[in-house]
C-alpha atoms as a PDB file:
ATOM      1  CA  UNK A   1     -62.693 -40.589  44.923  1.00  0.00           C
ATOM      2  CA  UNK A   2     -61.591 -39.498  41.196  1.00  0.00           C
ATOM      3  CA  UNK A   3     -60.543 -41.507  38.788  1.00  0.00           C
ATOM      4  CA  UNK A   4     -56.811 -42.498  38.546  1.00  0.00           C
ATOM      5  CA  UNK A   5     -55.309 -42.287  34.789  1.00  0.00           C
ATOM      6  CA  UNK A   6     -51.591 -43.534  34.074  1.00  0.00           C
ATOM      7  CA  UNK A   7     -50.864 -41.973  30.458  1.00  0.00           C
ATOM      8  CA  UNK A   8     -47.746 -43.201  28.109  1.00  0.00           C
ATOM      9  CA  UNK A   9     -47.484 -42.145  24.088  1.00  0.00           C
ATOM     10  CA  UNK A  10     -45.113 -42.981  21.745  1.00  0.00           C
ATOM     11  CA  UNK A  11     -44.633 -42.163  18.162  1.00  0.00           C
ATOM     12  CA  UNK A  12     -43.265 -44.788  15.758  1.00  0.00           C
ATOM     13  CA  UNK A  13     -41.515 -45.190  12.560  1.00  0.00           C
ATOM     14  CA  UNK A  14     -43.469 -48.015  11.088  1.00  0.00           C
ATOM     15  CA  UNK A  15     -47.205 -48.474   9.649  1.00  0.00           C
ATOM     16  CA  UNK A  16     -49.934 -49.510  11.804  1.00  0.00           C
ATOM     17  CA  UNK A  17     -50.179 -52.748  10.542  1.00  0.00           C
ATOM     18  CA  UNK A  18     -46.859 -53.456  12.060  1.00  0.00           C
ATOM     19  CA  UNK A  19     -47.781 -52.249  14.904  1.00  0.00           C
ATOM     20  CA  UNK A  20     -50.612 -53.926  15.347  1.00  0.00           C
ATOM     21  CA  UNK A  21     -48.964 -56.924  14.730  1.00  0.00           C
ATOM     22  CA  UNK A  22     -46.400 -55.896  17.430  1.00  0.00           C
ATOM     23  CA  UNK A  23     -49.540 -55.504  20.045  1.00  0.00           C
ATOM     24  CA  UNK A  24     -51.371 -58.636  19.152  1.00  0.00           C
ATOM     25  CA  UNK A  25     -48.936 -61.873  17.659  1.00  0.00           C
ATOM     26  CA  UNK A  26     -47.724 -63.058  20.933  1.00  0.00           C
ATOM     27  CA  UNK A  27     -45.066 -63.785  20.015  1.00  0.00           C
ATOM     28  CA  UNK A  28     -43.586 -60.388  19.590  1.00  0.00           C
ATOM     29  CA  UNK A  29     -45.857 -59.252  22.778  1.00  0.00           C
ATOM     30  CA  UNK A  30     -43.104 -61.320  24.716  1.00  0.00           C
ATOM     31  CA  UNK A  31     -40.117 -59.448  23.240  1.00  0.00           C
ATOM     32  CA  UNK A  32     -41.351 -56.461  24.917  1.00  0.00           C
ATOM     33  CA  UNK A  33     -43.956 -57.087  27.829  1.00  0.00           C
ATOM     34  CA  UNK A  34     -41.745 -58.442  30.636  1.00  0.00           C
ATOM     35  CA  UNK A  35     -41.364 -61.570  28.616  1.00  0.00           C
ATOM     36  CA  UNK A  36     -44.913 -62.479  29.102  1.00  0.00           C
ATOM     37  CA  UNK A  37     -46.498 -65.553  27.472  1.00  0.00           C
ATOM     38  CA  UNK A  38     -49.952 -63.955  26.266  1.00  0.00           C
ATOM     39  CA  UNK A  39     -53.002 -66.169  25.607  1.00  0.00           C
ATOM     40  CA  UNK A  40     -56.304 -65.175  24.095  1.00  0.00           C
ATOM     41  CA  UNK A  41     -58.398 -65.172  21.182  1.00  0.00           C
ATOM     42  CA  UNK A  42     -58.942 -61.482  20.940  1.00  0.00           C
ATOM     43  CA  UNK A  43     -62.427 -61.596  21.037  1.00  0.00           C
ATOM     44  CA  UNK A  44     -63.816 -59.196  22.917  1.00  0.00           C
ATOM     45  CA  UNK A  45     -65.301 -60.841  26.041  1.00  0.00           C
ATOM     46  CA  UNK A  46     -62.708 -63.323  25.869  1.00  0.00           C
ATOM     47  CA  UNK A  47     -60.232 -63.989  29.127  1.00  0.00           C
ATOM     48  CA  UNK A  48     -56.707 -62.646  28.436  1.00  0.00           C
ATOM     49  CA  UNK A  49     -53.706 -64.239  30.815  1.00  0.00           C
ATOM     50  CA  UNK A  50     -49.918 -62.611  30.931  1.00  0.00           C
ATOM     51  CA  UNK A  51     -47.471 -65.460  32.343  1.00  0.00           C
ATOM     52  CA  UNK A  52     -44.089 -64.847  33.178  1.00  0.00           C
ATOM     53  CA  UNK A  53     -41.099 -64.536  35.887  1.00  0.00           C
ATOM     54  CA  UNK A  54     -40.414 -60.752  36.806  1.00  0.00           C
ATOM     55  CA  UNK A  55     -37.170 -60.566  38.749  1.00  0.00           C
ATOM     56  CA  UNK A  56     -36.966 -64.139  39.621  1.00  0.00           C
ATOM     57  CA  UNK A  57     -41.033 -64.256  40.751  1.00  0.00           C
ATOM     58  CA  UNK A  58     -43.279 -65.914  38.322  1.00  0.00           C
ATOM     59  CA  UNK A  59     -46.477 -63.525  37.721  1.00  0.00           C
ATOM     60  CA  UNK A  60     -50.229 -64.644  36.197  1.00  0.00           C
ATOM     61  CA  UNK A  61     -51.783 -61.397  35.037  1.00  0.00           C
ATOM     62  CA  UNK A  62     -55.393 -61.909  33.562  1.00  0.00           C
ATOM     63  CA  UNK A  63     -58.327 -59.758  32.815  1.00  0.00           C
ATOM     64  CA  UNK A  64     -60.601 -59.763  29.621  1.00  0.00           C
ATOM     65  CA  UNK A  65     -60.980 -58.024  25.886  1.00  0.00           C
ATOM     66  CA  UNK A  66     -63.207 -55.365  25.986  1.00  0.00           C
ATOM     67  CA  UNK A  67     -62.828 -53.760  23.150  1.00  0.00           C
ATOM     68  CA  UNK A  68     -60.395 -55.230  19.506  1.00  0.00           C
ATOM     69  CA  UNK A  69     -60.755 -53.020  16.380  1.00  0.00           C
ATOM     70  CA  UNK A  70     -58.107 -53.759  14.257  1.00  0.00           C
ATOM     71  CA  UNK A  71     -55.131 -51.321  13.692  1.00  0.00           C
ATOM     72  CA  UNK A  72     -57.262 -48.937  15.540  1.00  0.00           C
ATOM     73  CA  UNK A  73     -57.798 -49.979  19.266  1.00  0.00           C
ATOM     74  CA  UNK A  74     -57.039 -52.124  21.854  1.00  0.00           C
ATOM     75  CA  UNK A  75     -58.821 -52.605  25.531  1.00  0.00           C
ATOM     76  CA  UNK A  76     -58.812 -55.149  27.974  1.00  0.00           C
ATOM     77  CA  UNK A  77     -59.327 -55.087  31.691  1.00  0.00           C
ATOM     78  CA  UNK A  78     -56.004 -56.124  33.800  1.00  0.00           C
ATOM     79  CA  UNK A  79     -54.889 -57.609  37.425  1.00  0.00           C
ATOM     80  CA  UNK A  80     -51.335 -58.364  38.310  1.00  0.00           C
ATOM     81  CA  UNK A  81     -50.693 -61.146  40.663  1.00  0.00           C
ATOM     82  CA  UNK A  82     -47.407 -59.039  41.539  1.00  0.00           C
ATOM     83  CA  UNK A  83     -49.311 -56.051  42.801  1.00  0.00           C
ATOM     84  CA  UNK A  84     -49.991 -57.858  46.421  1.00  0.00           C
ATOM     85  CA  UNK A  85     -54.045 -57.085  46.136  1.00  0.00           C
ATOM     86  CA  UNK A  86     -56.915 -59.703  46.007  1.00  0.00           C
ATOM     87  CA  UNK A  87     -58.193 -61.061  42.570  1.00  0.00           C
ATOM     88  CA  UNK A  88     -61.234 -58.662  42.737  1.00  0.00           C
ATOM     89  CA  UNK A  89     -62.956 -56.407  40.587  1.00  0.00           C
ATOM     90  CA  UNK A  90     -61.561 -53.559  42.489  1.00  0.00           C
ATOM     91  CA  UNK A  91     -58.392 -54.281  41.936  1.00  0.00           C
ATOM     92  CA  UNK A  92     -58.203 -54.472  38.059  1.00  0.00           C
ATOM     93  CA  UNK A  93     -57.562 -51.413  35.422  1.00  0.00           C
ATOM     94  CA  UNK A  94     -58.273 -50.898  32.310  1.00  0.00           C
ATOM     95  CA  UNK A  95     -55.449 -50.739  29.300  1.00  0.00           C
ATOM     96  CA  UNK A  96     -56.552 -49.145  26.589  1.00  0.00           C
ATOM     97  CA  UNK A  97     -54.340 -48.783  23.286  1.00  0.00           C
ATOM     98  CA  UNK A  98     -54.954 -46.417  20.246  1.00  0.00           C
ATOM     99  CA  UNK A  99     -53.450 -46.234  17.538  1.00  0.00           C
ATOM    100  CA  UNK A 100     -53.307 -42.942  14.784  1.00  0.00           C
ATOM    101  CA  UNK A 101     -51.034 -42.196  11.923  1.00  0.00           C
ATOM    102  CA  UNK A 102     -48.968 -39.110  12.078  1.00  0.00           C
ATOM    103  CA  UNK A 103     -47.343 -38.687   8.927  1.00  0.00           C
ATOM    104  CA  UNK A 104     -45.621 -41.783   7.733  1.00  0.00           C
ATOM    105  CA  UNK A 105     -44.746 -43.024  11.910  1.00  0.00           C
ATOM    106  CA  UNK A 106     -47.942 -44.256  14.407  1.00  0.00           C
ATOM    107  CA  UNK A 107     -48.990 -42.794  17.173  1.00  0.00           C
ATOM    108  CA  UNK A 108     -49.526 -45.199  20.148  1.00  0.00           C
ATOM    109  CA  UNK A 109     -51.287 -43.964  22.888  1.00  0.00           C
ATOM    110  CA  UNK A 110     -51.750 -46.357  26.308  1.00  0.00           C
ATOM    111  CA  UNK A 111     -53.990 -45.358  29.136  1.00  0.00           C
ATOM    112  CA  UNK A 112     -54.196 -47.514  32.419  1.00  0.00           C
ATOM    113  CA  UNK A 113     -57.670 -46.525  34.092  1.00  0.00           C
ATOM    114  CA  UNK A 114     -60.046 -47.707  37.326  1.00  0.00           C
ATOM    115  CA  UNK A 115     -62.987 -50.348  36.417  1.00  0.00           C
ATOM    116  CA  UNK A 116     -65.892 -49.679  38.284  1.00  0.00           C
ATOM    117  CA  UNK A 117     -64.610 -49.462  42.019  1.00  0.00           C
ATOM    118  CA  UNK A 118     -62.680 -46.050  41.332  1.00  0.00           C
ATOM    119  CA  UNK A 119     -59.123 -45.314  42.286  1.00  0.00           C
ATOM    120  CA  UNK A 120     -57.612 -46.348  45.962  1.00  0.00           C
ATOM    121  CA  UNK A 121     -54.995 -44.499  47.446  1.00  0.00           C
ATOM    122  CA  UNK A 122     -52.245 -46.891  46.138  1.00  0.00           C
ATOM    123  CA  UNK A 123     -53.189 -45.988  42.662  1.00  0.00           C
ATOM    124  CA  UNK A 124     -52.721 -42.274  43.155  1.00  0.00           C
ATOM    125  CA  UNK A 125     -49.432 -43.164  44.771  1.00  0.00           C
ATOM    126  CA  UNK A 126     -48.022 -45.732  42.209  1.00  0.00           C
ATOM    127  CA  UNK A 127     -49.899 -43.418  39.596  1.00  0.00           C
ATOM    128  CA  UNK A 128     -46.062 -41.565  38.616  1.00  0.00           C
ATOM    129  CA  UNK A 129     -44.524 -45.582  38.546  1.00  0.00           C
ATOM    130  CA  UNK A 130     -47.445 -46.929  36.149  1.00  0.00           C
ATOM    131  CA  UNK A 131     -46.211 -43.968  34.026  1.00  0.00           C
ATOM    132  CA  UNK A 132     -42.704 -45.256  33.891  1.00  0.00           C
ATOM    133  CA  UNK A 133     -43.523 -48.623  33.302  1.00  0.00           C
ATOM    134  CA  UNK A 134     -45.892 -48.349  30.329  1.00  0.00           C
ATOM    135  CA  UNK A 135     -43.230 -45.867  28.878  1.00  0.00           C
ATOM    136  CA  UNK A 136     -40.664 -48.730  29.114  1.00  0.00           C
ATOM    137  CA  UNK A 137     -43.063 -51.267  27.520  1.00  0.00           C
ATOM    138  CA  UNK A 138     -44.257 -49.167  24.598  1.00  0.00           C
ATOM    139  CA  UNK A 139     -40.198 -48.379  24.165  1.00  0.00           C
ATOM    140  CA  UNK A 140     -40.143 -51.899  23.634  1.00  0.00           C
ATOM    141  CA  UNK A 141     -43.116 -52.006  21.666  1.00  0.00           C
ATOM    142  CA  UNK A 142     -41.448 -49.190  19.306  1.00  0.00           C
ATOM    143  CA  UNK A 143     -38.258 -51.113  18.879  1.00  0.00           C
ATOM    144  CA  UNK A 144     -39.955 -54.321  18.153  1.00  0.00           C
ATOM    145  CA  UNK A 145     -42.313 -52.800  15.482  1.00  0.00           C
ATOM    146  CA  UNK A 146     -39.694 -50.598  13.525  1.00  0.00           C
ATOM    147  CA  UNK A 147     -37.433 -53.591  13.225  1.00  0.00           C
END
């Protein structure tokens, strides 16, 4: 089975030290990412966890730092308790997060890829909903940097 890839890009109106800051101080992560309490040292190999309550449910959402450049780019691997399937390698994604300048705003791009298993059929269903919701966070992200 192909590869599943959930795509969001934004463009914003601040320098990409800001929004760097925005992607990594958590912070501002929780003004913006369901309200998620984000712990990690941002090394790569390090465990990430994203804690929260998403319409009245508490979620634990963990993976690890694979890749941390600096205003540059941003990768970790990702599994949502709320998505019903089994903490296994199958089951997580990859986010990966670039960042480019465009003139004096940032371009953010966000991509939400299989690990090693490969795409199920749930992925290529929800693929149109991951979409939506990484739009929504990097929104977020947007009006939390350019403030």
């Amino acid at each position: 089975m192909n590869e599943v890839t959930a795509e969001a890009t934004v463009d914003i109106d601040a320098p990409r030290t800001d929004v760097w800051r925005s992607l990594t101080e958590p912070e501002r992560i929780k003004e913006y990412y369901l309200g998620a309490d984000v712990q990690t040292d941002w090394q790569v190999g390090s465990p990430i966890t994203f804690k929260g309550e998403w319409e009245g449910k508490p979620y634990e959402d963990k993976g690890e730092i694979l890749a941390f450049e600096p205003e540059r780019k941003l990768a970790y691997s990702h599994w949502s308790s709320m998505g019903g399937k089994p903490d296994a390698p199958e089951n997580y994604h990859v986010v990966e997060v670039t960042l480019d300048e465009r003139d004096s705003a940032t371009r953010v791009n966000l991509r939400q890829s299989n690990l090693e298993g490969g795409a199920t059929k749930d992925d290529v269903a929800n693929r149109e909903r991951y979409e939506q919701t990484w739009t929504q966070m990097l929104d977020g992200l947007k009006k939390t940097a350019e403030r």
